[in-house]
C-alpha atoms as a PDB file:
ATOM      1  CA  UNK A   1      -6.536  21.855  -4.003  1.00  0.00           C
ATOM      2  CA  UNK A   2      -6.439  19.356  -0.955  1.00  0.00           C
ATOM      3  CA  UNK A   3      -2.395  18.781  -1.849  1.00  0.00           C
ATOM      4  CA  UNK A   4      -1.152  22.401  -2.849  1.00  0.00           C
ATOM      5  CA  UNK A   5      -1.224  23.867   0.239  1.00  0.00           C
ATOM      6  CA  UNK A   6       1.138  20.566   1.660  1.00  0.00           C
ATOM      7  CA  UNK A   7       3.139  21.721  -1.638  1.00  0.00           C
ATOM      8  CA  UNK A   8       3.507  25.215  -0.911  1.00  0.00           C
ATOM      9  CA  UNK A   9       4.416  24.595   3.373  1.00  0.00           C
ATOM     10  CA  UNK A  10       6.846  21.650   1.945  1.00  0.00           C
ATOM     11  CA  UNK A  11       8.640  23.982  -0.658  1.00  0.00           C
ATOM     12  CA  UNK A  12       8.902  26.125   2.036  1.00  0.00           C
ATOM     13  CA  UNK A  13      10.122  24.317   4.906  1.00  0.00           C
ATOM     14  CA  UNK A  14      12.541  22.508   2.409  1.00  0.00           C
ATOM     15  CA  UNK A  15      14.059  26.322   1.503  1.00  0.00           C
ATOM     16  CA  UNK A  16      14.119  27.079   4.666  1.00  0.00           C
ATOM     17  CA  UNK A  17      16.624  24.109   5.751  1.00  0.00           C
ATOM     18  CA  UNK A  18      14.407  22.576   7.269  1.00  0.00           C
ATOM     19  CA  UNK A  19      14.094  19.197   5.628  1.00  0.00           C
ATOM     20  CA  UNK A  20      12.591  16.887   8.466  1.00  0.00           C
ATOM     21  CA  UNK A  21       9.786  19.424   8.119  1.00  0.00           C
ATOM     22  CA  UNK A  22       9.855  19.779   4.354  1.00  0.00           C
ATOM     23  CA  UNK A  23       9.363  16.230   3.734  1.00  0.00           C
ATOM     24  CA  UNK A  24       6.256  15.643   5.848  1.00  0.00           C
ATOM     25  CA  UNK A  25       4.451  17.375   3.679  1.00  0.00           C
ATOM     26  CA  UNK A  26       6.126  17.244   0.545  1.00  0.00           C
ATOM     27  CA  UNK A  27       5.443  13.428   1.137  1.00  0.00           C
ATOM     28  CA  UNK A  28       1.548  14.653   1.455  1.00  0.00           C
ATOM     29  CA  UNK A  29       1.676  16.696  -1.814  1.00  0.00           C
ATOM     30  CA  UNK A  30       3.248  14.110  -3.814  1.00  0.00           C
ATOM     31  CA  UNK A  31       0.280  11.550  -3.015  1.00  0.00           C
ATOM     32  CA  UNK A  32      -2.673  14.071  -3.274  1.00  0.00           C
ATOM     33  CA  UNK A  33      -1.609  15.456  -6.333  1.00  0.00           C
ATOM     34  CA  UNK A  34      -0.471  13.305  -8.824  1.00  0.00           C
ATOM     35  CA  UNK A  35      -1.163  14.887 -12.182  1.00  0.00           C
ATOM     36  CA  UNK A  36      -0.519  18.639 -10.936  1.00  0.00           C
ATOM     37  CA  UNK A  37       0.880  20.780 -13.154  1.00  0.00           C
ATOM     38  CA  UNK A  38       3.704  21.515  -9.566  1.00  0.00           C
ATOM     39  CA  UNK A  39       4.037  17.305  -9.644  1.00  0.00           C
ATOM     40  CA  UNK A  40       7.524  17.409 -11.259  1.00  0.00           C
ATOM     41  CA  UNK A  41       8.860  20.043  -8.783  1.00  0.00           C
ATOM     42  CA  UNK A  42       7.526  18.565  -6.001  1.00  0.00           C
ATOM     43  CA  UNK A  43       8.833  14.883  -6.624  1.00  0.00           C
ATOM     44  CA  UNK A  44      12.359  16.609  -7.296  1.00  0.00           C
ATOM     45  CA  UNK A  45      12.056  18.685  -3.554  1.00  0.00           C
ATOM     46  CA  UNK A  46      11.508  15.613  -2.177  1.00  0.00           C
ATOM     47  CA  UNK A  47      14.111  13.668  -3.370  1.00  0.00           C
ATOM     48  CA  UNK A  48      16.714  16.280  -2.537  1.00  0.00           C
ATOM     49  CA  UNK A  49      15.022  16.805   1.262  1.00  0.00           C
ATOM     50  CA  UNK A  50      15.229  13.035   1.568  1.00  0.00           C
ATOM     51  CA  UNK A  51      18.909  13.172   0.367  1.00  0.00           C
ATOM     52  CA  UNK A  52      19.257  16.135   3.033  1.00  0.00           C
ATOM     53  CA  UNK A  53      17.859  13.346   5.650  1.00  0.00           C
ATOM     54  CA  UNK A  54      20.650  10.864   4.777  1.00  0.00           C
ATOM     55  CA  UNK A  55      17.900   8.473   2.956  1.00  0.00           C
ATOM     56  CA  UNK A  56      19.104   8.195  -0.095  1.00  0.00           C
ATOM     57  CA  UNK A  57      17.737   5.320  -1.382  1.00  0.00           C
ATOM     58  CA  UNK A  58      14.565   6.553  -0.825  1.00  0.00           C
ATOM     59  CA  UNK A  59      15.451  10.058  -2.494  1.00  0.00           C
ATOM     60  CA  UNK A  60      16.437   7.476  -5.322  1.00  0.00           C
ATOM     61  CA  UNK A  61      13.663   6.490  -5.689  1.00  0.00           C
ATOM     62  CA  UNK A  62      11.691   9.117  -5.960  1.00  0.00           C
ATOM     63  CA  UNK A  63      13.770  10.551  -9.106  1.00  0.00           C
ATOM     64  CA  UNK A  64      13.042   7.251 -10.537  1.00  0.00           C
ATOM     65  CA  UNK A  65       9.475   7.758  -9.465  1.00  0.00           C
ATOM     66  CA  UNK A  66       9.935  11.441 -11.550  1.00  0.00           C
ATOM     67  CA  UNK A  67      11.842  10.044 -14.744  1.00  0.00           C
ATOM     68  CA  UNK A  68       9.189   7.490 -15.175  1.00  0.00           C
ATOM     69  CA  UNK A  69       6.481  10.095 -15.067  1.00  0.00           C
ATOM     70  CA  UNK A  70       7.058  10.886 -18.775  1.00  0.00           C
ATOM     71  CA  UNK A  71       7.299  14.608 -18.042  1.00  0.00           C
ATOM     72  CA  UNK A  72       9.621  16.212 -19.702  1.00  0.00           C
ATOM     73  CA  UNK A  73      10.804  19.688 -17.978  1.00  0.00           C
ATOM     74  CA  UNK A  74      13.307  21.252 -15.728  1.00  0.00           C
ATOM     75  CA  UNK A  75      12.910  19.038 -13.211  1.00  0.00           C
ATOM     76  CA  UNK A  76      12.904  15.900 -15.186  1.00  0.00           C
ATOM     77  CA  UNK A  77      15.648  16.563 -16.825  1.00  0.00           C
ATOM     78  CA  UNK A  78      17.486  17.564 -13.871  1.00  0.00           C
ATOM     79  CA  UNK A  79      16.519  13.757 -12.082  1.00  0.00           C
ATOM     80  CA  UNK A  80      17.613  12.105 -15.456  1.00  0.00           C
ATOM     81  CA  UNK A  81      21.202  13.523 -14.913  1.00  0.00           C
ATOM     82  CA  UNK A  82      21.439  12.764 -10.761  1.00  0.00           C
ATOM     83  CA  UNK A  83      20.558   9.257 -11.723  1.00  0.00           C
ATOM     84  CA  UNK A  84      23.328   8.966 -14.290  1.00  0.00           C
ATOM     85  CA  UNK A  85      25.677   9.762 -11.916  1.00  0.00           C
END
């Protein structure tokens, strides 16, 4: 509960163009809520706001972070193909 309200304001921010914002608390989310059934999504926000931001190590790394999860969905999937490029 503690991390899906970060999730929600981050998603929000992040639509909104606003990825300094976004990332602040999609950076929250992503530690309080590992294991959420949003995780996936919320990893894959915060790559692409850190991309947004110029970092794109660090969004790097966070689709590696996602890939190595083991999920398998959208999002997943979606990281799996950005990192073979």
């Amino acid at each position: 509960v503690k991390g899906h309200t970060f999730y929600w304001r981050g998603k929000i921010l992040a639509l909104r163009g606003q990825p300094k914002d976004g990332e602040r608390y999609l950076q929250l989310a992503v530690r309080l809520t590992v294991g959420a059934d949003f995780e996936s999504e919320e990893r894959w926000l915060l790559a692409q706001t850190l991309e947004q931001l110029g970092r794109k190590d660090e969004a790097r790394k966070e689709l590696t972070k996602l890939v190595a999860s083991g999920l398998d969905d959208e999002f997943a999937r979606r990281a799996k193909t950005k990192l073979q490029k």
